[in-house]
N, C-alpha and C. Protein backbone atom coordinates (compact mmCIF):
# COMPACT_ATOMS: atom_id res chain seq x y z
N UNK A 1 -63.79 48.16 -75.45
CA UNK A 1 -65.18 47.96 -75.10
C UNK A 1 -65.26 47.68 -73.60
N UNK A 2 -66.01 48.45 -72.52
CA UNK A 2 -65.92 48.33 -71.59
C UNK A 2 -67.46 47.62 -70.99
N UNK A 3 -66.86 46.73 -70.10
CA UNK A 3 -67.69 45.99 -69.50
C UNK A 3 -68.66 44.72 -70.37
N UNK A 4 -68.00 44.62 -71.82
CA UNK A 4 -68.87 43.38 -72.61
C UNK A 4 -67.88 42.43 -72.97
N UNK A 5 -68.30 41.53 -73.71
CA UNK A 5 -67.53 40.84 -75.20
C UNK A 5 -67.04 41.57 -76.09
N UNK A 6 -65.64 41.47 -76.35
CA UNK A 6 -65.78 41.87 -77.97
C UNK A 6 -66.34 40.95 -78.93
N UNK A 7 -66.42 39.66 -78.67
CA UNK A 7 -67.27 39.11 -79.42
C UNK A 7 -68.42 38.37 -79.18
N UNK A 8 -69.28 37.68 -79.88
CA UNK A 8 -70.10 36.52 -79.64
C UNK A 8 -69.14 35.27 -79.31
N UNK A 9 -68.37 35.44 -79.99
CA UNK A 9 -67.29 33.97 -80.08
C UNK A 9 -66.64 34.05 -78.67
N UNK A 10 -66.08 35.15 -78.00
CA UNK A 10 -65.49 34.86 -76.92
C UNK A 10 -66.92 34.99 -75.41
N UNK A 11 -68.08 35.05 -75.73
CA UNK A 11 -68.84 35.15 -74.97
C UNK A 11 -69.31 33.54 -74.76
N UNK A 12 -69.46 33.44 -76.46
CA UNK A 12 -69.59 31.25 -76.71
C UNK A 12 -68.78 30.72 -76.05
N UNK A 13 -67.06 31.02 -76.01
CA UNK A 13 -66.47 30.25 -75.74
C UNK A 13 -66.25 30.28 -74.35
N UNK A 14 -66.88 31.37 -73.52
CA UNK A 14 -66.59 31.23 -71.86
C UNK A 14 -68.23 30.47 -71.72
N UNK A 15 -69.19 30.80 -72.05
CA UNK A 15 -70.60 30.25 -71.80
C UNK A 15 -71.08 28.81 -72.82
N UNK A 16 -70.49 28.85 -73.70
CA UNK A 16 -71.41 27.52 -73.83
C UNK A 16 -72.22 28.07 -75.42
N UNK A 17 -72.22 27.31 -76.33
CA UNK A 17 -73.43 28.11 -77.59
C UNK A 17 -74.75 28.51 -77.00
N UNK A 18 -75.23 29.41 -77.85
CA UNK A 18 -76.77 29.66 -77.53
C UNK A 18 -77.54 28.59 -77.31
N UNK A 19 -78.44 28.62 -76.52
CA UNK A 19 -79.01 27.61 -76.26
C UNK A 19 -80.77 27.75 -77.47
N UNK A 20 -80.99 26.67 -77.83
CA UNK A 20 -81.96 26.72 -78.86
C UNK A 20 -82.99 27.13 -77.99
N UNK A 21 -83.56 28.34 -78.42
CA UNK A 21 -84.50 28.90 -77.59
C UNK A 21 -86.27 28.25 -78.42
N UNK A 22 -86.17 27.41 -79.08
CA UNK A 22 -87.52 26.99 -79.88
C UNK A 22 -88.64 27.34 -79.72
N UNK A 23 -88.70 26.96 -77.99
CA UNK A 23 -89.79 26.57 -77.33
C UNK A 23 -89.62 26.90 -75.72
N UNK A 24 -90.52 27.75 -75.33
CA UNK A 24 -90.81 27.66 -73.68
C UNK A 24 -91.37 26.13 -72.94
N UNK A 25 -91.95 25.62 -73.73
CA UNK A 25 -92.33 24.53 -73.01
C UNK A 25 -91.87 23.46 -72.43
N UNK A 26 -91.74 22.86 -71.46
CA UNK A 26 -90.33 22.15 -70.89
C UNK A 26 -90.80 20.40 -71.43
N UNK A 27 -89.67 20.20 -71.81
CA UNK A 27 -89.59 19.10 -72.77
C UNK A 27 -90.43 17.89 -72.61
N UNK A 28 -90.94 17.83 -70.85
CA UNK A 28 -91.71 16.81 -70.73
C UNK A 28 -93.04 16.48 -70.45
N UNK A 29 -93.68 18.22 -71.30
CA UNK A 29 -95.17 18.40 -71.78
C UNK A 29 -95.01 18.02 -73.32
N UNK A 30 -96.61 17.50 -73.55
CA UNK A 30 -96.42 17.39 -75.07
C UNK A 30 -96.77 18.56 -75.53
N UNK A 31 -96.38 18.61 -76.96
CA UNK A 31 -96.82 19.93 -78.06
C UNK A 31 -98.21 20.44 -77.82
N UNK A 32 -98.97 21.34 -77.87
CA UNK A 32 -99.85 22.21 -77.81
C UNK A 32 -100.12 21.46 -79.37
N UNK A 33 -101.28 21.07 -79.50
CA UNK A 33 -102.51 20.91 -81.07
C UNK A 33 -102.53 22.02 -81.50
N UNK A 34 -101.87 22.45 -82.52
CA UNK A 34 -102.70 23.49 -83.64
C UNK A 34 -103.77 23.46 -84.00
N UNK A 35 -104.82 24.40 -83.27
CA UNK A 35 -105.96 24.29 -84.23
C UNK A 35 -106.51 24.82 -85.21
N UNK A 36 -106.58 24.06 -86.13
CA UNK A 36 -107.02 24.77 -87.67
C UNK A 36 -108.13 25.71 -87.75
N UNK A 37 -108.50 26.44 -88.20
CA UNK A 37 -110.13 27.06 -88.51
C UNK A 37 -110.47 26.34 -89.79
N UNK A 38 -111.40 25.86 -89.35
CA UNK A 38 -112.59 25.14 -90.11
C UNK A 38 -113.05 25.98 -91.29
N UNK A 39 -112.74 26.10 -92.56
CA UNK A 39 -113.32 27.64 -92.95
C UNK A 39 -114.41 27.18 -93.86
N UNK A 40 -115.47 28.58 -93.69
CA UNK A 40 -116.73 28.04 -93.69
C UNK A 40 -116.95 29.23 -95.11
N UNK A 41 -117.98 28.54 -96.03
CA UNK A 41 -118.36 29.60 -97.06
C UNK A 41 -119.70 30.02 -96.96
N UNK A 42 -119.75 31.38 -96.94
CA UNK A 42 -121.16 31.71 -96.83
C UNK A 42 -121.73 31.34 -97.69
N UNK A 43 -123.43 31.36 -97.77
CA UNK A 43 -124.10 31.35 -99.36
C UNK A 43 -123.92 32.60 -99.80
N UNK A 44 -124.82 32.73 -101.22
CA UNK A 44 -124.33 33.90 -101.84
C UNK A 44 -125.55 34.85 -101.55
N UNK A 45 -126.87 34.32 -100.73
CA UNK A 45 -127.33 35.30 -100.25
C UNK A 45 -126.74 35.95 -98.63
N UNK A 46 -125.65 35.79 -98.66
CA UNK A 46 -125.35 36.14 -96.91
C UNK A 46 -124.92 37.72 -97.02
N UNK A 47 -125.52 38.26 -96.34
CA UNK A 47 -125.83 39.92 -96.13
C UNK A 47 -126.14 39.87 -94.37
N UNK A 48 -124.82 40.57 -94.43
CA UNK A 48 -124.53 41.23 -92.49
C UNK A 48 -125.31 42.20 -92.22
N UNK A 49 -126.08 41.72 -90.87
CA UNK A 49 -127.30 41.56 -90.46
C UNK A 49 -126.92 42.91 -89.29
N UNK A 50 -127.71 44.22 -88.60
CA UNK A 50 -127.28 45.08 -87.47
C UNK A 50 -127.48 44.26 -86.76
N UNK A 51 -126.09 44.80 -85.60
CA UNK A 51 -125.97 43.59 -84.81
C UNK A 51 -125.96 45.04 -83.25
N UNK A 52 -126.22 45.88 -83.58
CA UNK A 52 -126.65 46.87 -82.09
C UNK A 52 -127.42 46.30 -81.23
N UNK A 53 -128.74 44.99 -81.59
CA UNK A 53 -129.45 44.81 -80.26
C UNK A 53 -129.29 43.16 -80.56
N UNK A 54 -127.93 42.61 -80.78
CA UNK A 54 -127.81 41.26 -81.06
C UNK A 54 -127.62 40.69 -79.05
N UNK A 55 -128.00 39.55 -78.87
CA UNK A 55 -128.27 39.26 -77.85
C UNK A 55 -127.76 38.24 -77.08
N UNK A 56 -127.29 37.60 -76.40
CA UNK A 56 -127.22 36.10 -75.55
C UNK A 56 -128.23 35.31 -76.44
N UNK A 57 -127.79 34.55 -76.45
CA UNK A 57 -128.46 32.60 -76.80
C UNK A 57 -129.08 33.11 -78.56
N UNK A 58 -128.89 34.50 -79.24
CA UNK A 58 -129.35 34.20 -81.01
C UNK A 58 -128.51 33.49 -81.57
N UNK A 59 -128.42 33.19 -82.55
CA UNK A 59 -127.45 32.13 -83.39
C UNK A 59 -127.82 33.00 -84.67
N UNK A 60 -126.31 32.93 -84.85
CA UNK A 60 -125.24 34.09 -85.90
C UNK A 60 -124.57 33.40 -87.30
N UNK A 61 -124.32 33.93 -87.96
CA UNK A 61 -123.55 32.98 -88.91
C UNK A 61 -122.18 33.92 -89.57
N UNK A 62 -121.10 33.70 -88.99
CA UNK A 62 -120.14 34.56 -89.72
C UNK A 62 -119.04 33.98 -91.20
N UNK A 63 -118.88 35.28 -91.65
CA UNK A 63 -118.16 34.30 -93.22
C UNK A 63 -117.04 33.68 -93.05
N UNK A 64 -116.46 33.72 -91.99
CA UNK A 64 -115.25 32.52 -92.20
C UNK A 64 -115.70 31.48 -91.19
N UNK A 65 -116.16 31.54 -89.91
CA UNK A 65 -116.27 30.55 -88.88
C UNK A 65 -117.07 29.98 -88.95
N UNK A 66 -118.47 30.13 -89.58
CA UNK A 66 -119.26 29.35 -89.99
C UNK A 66 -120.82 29.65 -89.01
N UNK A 67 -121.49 28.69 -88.71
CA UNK A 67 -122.76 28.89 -87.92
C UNK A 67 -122.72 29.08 -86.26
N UNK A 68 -123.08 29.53 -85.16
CA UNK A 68 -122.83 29.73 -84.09
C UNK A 68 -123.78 29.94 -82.92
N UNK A 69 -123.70 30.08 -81.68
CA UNK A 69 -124.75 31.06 -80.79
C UNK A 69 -124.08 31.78 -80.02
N UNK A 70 -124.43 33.36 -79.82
CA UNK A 70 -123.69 33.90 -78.59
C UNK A 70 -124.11 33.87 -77.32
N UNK A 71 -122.87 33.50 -76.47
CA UNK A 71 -122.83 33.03 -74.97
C UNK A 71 -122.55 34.18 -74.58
N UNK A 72 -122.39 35.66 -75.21
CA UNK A 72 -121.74 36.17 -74.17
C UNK A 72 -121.73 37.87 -74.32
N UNK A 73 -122.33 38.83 -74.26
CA UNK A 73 -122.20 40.08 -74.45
C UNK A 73 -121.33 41.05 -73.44
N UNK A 74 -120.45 41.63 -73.69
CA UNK A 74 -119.18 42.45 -72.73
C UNK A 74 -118.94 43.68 -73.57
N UNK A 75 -118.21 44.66 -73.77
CA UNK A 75 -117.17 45.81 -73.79
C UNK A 75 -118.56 46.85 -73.91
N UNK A 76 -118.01 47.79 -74.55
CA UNK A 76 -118.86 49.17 -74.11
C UNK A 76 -119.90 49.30 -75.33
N UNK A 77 -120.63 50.34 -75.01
CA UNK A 77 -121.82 50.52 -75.86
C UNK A 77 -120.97 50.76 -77.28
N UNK A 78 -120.03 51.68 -77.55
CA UNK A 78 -119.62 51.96 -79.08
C UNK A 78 -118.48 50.89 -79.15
N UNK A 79 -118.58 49.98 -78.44
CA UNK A 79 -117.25 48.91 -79.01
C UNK A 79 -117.59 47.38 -78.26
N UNK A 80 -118.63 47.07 -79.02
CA UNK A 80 -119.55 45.72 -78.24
C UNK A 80 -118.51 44.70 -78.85
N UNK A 81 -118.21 43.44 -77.73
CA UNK A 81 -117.90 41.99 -78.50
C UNK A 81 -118.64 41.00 -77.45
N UNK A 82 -118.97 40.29 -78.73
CA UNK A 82 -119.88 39.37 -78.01
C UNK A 82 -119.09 37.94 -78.21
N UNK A 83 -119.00 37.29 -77.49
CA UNK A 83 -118.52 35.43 -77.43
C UNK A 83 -119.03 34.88 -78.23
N UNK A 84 -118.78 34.18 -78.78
CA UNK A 84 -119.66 33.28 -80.06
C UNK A 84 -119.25 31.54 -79.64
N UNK A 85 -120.07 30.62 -79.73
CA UNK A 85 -119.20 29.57 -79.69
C UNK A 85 -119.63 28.99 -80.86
N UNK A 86 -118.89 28.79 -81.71
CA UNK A 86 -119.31 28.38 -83.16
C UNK A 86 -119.21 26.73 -83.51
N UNK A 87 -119.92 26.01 -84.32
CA UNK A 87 -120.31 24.41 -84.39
C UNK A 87 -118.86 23.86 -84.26
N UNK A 88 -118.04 24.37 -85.39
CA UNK A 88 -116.79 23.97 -85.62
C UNK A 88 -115.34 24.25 -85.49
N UNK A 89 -115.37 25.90 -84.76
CA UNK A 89 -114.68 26.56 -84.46
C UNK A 89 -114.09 26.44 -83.23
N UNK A 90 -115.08 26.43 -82.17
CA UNK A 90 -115.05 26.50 -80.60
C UNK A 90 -115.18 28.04 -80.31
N UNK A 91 -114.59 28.68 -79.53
CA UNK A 91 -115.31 29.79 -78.86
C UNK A 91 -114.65 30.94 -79.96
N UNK A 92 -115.37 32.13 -79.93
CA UNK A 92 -114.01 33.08 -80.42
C UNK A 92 -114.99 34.67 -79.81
N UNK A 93 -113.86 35.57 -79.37
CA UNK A 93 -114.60 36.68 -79.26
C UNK A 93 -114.78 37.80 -80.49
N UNK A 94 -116.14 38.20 -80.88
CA UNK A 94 -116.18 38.75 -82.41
C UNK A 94 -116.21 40.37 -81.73
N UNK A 95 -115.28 41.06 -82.44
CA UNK A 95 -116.14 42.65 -81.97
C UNK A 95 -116.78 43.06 -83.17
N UNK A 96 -118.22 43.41 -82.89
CA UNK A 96 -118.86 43.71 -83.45
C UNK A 96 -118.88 44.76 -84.82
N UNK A 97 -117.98 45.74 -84.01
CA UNK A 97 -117.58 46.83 -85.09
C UNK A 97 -117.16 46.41 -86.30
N UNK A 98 -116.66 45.22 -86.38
CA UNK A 98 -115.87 44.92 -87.71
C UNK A 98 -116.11 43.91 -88.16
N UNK A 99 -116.90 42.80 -87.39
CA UNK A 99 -117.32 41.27 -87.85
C UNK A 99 -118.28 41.55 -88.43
N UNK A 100 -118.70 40.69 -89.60
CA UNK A 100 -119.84 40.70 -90.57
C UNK A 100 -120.42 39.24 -89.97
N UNK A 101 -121.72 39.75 -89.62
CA UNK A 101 -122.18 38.55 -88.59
C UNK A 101 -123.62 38.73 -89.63
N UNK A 102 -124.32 37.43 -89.74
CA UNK A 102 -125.60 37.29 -89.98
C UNK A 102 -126.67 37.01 -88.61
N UNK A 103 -127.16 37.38 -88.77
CA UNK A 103 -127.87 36.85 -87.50
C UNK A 103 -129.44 36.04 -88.42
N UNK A 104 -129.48 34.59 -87.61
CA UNK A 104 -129.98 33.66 -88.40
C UNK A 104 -131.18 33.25 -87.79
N UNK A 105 -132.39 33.86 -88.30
CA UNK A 105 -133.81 33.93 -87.46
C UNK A 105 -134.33 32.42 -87.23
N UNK A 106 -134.96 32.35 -85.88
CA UNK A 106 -134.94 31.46 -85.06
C UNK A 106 -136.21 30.81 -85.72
N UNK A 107 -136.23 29.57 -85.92
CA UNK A 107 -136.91 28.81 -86.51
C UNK A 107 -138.82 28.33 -85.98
């Protein structure tokens, strides 16, 4: 074998064992919080609402994240996502094409 190890073992034994690769984070930051999703159940009248002329500041209701308002409209006319920041969620970007969004008429 030219130019390697023939083994792991004689590569260990000139270098040292693998080093536990776990984590990038250097030991004297704390852990990153997992954050859970809050998961939210629709009612059983919830029926996804066209969302082609959905807007900045309506408030949405999607079936897992729960109730929301969008902060934020971006990508192209046939592939819209809009920002949502949801009660319990915190922010998430929805693309439209595929999120089942209610949109929840303003009181």
């Amino acid at each position: 074998m030219k130019g390697g190890f023939g083994s792991s073992a004689q590569a260990e034994k000139m270098y040292g064992p693998p080093q536990n690769s776990k984590s990038d984070t250097p030991s004297y930051l704390p852990p990153k919080a997992q954050r859970k999703t809050v998961e939210h159940t629709p009612g059983a009248d919830f029926v996804p609402s066209d969302t082609s002329n959905l807007q900045e500041g309506q408030k949405v209701e999607h079936q897992k994240f729960g109730f929301g308002e969008v902060v934020k409209m971006e990508g192209s006319a046939h592939n819209p996502v809009a920002t949502v920041k949801f009660e319990l969620n915190g922010e998430k970007k929805i693309m439209l094409n595929y999120a089942k969004l209610r949109i929840v008429p303003s009181v």
